[in-house]
C-alpha atoms as a PDB file:
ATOM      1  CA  UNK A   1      49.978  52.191-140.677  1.00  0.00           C
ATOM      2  CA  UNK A   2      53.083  54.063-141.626  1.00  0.00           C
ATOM      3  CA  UNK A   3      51.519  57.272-141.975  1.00  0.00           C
ATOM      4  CA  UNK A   4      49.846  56.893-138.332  1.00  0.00           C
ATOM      5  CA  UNK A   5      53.105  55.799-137.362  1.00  0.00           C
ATOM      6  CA  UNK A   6      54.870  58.729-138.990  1.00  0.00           C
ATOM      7  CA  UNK A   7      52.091  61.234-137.167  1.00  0.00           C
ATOM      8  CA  UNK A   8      52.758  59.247-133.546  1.00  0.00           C
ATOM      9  CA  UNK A   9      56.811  60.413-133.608  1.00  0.00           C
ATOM     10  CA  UNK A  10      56.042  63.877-134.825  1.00  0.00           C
ATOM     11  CA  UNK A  11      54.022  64.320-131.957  1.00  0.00           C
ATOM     12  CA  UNK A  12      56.324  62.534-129.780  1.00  0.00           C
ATOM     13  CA  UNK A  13      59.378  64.520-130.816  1.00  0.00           C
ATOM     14  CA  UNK A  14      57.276  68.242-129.516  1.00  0.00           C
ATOM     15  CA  UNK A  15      58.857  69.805-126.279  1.00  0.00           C
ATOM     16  CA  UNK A  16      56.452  68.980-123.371  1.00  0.00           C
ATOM     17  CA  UNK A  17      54.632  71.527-121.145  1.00  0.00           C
ATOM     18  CA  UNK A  18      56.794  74.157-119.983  1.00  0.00           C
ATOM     19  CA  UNK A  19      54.268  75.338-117.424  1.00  0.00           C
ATOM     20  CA  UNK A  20      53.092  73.572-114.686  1.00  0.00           C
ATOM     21  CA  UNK A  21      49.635  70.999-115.116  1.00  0.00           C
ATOM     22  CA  UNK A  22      46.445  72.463-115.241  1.00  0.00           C
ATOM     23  CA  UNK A  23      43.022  70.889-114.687  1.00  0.00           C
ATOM     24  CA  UNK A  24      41.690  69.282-117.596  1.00  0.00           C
ATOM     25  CA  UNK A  25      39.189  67.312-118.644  1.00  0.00           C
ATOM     26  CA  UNK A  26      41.137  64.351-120.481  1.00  0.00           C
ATOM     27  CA  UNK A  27      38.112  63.111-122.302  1.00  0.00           C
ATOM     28  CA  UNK A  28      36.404  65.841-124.476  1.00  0.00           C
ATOM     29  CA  UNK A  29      34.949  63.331-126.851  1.00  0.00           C
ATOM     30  CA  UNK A  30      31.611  64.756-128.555  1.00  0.00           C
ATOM     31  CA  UNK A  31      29.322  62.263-126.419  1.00  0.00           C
ATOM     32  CA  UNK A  32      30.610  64.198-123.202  1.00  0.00           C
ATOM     33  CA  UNK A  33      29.367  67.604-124.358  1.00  0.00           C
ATOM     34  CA  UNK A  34      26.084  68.827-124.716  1.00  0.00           C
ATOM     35  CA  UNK A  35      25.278  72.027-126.666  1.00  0.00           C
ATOM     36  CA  UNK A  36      22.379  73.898-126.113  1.00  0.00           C
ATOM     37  CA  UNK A  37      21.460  77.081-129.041  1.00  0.00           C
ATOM     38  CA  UNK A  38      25.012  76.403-130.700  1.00  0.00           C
ATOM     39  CA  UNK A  39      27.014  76.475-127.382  1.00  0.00           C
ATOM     40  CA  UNK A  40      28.303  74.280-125.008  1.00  0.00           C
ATOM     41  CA  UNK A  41      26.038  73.506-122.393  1.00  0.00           C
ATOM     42  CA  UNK A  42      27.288  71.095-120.261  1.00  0.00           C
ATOM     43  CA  UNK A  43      30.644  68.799-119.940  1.00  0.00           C
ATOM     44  CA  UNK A  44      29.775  65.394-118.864  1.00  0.00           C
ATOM     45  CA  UNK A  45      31.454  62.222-117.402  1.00  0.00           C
ATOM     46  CA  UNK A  46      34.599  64.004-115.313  1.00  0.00           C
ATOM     47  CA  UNK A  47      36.050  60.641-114.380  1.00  0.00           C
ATOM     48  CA  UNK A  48      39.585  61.154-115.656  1.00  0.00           C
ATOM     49  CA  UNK A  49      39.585  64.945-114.624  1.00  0.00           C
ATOM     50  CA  UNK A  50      42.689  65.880-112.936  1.00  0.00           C
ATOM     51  CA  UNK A  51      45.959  67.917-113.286  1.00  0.00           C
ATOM     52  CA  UNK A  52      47.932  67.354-116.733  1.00  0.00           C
ATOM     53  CA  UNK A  53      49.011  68.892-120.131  1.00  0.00           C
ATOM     54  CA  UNK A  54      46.482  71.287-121.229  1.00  0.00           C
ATOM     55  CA  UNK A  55      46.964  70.267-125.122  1.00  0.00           C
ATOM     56  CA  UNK A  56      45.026  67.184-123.944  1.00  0.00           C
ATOM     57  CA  UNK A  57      41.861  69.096-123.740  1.00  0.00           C
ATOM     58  CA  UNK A  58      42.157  70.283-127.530  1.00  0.00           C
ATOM     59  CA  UNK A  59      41.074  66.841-128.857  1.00  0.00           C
ATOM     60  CA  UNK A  60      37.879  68.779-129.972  1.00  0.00           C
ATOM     61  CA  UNK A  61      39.794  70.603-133.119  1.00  0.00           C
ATOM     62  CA  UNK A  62      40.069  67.120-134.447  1.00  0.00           C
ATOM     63  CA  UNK A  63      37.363  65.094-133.223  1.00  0.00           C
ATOM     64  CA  UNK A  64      34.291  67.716-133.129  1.00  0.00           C
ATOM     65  CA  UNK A  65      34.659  70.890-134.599  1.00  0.00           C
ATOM     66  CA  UNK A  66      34.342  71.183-138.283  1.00  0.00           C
ATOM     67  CA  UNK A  67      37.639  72.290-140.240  1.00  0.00           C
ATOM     68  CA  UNK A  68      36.187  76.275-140.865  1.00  0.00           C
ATOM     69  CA  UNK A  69      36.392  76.643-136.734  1.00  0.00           C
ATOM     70  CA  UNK A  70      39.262  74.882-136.037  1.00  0.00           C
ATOM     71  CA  UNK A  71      41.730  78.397-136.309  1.00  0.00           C
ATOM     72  CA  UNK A  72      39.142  80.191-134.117  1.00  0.00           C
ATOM     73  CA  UNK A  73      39.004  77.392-130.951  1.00  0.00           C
ATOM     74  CA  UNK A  74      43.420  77.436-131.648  1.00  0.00           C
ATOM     75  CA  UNK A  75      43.367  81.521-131.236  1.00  0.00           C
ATOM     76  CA  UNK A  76      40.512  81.473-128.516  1.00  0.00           C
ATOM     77  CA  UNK A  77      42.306  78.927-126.310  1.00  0.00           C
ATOM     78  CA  UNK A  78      46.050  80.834-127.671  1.00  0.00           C
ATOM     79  CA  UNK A  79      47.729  77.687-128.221  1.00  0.00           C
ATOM     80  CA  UNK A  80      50.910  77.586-129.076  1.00  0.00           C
ATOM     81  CA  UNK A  81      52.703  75.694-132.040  1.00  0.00           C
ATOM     82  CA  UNK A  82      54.143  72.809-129.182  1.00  0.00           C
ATOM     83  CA  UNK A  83      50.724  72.482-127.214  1.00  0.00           C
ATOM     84  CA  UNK A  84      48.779  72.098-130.744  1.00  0.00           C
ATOM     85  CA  UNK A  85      51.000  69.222-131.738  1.00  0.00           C
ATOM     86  CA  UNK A  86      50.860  67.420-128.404  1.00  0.00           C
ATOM     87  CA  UNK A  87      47.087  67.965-128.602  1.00  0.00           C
ATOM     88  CA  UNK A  88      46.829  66.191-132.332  1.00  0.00           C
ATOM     89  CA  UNK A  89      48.619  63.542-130.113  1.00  0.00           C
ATOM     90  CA  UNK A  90      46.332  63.064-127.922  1.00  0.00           C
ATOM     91  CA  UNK A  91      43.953  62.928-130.502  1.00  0.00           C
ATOM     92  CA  UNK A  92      45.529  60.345-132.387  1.00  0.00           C
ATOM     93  CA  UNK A  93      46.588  58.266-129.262  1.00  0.00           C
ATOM     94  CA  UNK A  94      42.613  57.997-128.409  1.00  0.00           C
ATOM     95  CA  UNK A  95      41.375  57.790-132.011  1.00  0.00           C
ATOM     96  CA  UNK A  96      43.730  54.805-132.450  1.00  0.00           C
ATOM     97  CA  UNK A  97      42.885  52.747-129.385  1.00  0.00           C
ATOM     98  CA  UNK A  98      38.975  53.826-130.159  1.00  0.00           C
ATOM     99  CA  UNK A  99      38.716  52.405-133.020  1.00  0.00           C
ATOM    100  CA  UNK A 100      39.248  48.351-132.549  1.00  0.00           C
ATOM    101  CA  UNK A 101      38.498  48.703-129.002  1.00  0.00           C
ATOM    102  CA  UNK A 102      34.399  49.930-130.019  1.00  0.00           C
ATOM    103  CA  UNK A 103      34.270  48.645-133.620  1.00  0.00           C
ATOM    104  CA  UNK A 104      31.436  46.048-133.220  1.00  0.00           C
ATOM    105  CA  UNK A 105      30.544  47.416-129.561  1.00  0.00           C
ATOM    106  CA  UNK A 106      29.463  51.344-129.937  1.00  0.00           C
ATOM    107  CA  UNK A 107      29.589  52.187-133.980  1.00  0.00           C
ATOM    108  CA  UNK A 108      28.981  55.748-133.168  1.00  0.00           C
ATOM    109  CA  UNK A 109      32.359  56.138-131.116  1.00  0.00           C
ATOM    110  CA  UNK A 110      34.141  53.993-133.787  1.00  0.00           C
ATOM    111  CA  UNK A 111      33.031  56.339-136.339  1.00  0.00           C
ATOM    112  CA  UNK A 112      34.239  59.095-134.558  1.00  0.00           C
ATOM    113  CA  UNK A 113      37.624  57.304-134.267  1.00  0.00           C
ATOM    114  CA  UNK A 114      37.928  56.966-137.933  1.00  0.00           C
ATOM    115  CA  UNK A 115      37.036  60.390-138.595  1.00  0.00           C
ATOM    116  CA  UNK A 116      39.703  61.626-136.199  1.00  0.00           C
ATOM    117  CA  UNK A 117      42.265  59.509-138.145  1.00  0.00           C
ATOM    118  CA  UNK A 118      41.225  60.673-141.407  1.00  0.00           C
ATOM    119  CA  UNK A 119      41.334  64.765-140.514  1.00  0.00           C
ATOM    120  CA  UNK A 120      44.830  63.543-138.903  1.00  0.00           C
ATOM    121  CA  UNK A 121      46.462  61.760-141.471  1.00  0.00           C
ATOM    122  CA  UNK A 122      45.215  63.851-143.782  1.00  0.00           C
ATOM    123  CA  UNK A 123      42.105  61.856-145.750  1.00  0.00           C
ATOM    124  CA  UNK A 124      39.120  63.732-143.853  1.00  0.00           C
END
């Protein structure tokens, strides 16, 4: 647990937004987006839509995209180094409650948790 705990106060210690919110999605997990010929498609389930930090709606780099197009979604969506860090965050903060709350209840999101862990603390 150290090293998740290690990760959490990195991304705590990143200067917030310095703009003001934006609308975001706040759930970008791979079940709520549907790809159609190798693009997105459609963005489902907009329940916890609203205003907030933008970096939450980079949890893709780290839960979806595979490591080769990570630096091309980072320079397509110009994030800077602050907003990238409080995205991995957000990553980790949903990764980490994921993964007990779905273990024996939805394997696929589980999985999905422990893969986000593993390209976050560095074993995936």
């Amino acid at each position: 647990m150290g090293a998740a705990t290690a990760a959490w106060e990195a991304a705590l210690a990143v200067p917030g937004p310095t703009g003001p919110p934006v609308w975001v999605h706040a759930d970008l997990m791979p079940g709520n987006l549907l790809a159609r010929g190798g693009r997105l498609a459609a963005v489902l389930d907009l329940a916890t839509a609203g205003l907030g930090d933008p970096a939450v709606d980079l949890v893709p780099a780290w839960n979806l995209l595979p490591p080769p197009a990570v630096a091309a979604f980072r320079g397509a969506v110009d994030a800077d180094d602050a907003t990238w860090a409080r995205g991995r965050g957000w990553a980790l903060a949903m990764a980490l409650v994921q993964l007990p709350y779905y273990r024996d209840s939805h394997p696929v999101i589980a999985a999905d948790a422990r893969h986000v862990l593993g390209r976050i603390l560095g074993d995936g």
